[in-house]
N, C-alpha and C. Protein backbone atom coordinates (compact mmCIF):
# COMPACT_ATOMS: atom_id res chain seq x y z
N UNK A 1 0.84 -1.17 0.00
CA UNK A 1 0.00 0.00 0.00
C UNK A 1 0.89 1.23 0.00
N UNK A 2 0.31 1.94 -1.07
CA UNK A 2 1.26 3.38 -1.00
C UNK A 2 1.03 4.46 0.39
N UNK A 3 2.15 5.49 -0.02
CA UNK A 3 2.14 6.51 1.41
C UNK A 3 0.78 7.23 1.16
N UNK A 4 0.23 7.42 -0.04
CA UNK A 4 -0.84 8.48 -0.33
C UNK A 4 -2.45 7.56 0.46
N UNK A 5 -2.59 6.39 0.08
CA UNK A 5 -3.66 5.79 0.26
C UNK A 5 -3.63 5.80 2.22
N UNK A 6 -2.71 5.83 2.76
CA UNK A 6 -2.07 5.64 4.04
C UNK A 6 -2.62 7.01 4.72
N UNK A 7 -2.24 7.43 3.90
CA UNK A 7 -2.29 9.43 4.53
C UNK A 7 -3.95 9.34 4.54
N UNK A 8 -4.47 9.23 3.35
CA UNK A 8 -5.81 9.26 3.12
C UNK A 8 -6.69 8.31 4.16
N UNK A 9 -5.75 7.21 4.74
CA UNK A 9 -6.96 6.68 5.84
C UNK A 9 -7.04 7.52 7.17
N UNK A 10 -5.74 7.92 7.34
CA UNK A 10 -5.11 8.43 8.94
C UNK A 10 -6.36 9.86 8.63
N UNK A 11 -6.38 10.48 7.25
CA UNK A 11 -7.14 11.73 7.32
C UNK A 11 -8.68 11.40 7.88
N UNK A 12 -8.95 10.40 7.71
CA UNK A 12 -10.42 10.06 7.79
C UNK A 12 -10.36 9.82 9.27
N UNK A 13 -9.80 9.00 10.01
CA UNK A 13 -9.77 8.81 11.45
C UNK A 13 -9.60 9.52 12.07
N UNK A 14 -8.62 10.61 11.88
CA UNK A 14 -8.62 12.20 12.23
C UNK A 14 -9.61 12.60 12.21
N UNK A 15 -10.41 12.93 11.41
CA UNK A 15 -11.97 13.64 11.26
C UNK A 15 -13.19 12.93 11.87
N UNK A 16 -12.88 11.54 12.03
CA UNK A 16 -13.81 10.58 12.69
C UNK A 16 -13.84 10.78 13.90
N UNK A 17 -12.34 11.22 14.55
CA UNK A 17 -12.01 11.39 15.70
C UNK A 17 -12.69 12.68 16.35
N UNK A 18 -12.89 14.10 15.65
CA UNK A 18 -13.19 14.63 16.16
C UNK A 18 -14.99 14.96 15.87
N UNK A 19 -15.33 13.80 15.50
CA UNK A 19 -17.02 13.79 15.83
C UNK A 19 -17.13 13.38 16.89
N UNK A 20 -16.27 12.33 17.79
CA UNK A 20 -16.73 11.60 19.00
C UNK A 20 -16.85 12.40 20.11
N UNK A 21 -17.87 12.24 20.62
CA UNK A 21 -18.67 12.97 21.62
C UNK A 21 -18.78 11.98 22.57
N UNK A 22 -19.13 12.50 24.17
CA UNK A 22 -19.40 11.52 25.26
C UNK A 22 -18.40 10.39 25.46
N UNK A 23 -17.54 10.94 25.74
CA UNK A 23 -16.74 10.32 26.37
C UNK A 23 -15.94 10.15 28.39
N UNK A 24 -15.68 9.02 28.68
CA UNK A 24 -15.33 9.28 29.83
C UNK A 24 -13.86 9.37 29.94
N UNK A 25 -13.12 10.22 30.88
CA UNK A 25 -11.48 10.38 30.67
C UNK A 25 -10.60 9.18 30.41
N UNK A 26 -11.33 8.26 30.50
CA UNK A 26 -10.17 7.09 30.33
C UNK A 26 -10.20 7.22 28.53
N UNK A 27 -11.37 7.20 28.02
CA UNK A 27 -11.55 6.65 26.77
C UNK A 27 -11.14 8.23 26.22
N UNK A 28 -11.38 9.72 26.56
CA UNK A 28 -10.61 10.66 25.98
C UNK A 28 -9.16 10.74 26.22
N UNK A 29 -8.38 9.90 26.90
CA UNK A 29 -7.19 10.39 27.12
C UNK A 29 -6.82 9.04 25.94
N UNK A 30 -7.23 8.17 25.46
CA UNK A 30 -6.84 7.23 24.57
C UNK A 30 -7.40 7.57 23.21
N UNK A 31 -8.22 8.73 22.80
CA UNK A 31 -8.33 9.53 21.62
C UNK A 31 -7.43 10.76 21.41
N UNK A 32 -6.95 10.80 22.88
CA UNK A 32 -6.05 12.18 22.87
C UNK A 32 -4.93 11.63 22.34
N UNK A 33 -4.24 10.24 22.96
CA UNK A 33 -3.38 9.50 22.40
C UNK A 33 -2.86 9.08 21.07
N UNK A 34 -4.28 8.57 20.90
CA UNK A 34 -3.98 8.04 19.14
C UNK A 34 -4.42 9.29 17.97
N UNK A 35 -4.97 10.83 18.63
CA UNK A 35 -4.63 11.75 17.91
C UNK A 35 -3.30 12.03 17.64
N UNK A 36 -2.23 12.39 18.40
CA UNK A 36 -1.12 12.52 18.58
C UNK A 36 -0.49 11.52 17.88
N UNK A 37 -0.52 10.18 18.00
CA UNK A 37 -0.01 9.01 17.25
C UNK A 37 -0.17 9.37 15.53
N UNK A 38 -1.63 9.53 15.51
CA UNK A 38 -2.13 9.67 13.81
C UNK A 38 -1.27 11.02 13.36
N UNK A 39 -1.17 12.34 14.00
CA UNK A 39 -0.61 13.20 13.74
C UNK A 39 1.26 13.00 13.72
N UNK A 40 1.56 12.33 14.46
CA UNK A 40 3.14 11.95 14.18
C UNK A 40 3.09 10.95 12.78
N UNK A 41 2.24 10.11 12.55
CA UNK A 41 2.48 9.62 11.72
C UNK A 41 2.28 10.63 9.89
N UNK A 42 1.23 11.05 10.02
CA UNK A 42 1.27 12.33 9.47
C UNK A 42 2.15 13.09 9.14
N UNK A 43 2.94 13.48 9.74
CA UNK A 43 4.02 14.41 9.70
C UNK A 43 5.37 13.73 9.06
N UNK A 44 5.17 12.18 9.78
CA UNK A 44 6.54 11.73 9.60
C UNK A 44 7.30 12.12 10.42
N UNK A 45 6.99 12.69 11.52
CA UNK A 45 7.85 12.74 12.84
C UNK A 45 8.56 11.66 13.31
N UNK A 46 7.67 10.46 13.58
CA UNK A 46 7.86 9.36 14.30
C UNK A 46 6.87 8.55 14.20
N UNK A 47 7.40 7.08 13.91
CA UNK A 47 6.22 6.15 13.86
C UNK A 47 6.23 5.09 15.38
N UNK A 48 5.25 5.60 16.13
CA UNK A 48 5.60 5.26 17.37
C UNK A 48 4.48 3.39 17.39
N UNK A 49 5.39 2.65 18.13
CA UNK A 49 5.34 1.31 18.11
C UNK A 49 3.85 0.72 18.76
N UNK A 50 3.30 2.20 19.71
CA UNK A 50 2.31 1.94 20.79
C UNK A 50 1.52 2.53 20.29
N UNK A 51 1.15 2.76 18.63
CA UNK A 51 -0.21 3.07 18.16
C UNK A 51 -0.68 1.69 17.72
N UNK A 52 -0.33 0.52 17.35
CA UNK A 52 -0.75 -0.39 17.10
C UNK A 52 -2.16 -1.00 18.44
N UNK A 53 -0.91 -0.63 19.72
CA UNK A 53 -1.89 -1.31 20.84
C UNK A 53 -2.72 -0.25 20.89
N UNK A 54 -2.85 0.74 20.93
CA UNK A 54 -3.98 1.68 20.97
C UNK A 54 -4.81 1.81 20.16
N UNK A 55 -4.56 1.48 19.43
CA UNK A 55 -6.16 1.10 17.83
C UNK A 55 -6.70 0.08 18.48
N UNK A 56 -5.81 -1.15 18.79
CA UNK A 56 -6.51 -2.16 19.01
C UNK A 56 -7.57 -1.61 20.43
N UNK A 57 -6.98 -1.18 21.00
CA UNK A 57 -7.90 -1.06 22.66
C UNK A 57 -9.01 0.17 22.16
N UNK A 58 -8.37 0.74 21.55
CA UNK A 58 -9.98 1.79 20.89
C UNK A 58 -10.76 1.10 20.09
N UNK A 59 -10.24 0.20 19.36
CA UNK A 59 -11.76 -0.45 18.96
C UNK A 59 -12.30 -1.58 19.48
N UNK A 60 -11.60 -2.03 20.28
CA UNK A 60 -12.34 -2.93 21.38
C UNK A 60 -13.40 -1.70 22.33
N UNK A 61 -12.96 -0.79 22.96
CA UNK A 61 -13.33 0.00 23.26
C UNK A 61 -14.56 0.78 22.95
N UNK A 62 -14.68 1.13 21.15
CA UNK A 62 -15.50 1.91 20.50
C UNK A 62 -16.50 1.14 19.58
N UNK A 63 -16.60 -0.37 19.61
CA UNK A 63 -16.69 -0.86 18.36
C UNK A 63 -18.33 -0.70 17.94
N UNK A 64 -18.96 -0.81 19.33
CA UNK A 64 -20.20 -0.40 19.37
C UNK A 64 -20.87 0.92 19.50
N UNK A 65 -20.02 1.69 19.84
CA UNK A 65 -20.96 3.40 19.99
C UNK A 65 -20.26 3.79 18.81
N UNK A 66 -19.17 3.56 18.33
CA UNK A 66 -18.60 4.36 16.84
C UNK A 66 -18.19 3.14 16.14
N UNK A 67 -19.06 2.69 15.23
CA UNK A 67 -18.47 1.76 14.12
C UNK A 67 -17.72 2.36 12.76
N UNK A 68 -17.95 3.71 12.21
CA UNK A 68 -17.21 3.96 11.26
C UNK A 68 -15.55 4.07 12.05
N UNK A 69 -15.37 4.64 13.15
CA UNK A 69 -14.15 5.14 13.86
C UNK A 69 -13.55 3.49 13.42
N UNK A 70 -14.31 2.40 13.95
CA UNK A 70 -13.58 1.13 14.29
C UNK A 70 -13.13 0.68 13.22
N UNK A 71 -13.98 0.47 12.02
CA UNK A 71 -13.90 0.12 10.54
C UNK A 71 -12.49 0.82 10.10
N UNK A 72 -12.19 2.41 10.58
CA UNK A 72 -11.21 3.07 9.76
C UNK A 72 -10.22 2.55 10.69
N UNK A 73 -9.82 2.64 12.16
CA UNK A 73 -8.71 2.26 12.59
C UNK A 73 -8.99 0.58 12.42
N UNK A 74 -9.33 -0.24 11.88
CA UNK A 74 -9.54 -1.38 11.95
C UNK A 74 -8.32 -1.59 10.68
N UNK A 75 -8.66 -1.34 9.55
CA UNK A 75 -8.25 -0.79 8.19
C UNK A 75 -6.63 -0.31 8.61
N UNK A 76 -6.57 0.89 9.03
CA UNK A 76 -5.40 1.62 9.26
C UNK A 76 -4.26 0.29 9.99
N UNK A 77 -5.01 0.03 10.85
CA UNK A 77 -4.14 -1.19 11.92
C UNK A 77 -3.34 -2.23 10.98
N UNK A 78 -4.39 -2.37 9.92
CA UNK A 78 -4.22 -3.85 9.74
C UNK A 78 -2.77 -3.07 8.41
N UNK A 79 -3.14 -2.16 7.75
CA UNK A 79 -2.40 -1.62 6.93
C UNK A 79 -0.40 -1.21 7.58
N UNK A 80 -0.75 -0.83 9.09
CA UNK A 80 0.43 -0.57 9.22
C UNK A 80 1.52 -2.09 10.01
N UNK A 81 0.69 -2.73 10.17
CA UNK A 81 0.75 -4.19 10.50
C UNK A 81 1.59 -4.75 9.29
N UNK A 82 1.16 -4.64 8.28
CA UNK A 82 1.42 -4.75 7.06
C UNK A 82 2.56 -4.57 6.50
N UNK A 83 3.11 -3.16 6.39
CA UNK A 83 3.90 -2.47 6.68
C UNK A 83 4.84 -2.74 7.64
N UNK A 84 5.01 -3.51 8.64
CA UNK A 84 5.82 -3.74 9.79
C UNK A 84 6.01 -2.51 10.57
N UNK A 85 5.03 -1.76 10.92
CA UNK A 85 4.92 -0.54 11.66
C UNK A 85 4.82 -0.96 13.15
């Protein structure tokens, strides 16, 4: 999978991200997280090793009150998995 199709998922989970509403601090401080994660990856700052486990626990987490969120980091996960990210 190319860098463009890559960029183009992280953009969507970004924007997915900031529809989610009602949240309790555990579950915002693990959107605050994998914002930061999606945005380093973005940038190309740093591809940090502990966004993998944090997709996974957000969509265990989300899979039922946000299914598009889960579908896109579901996707993204499996893509940077892929990748050996």
């Amino acid at each position: 999978m190319d860098d463009k199709h890559l960029d183009s998922l992280l953009e969507k989970v970004h924007a997915e991200l900031q529809s989610v509403d009602r949240v309790d601090d555990e579950e915002r401080k693990l959107l605050l997280d994998l914002e930061q994660d999606i945005q380093d990856l973005l940038d190309r700052a740093g591809k940090t090793p502990s966004i993998l486990e944090r997709m996974q626990r957000a969509v265990e987490r989300f899979e039922v009150k946000y299914p598009t969120l889960t579908k896109l980091l579901s996707e993204v996960s499996a893509v940077l998995s892929n990748a050996g990210i």
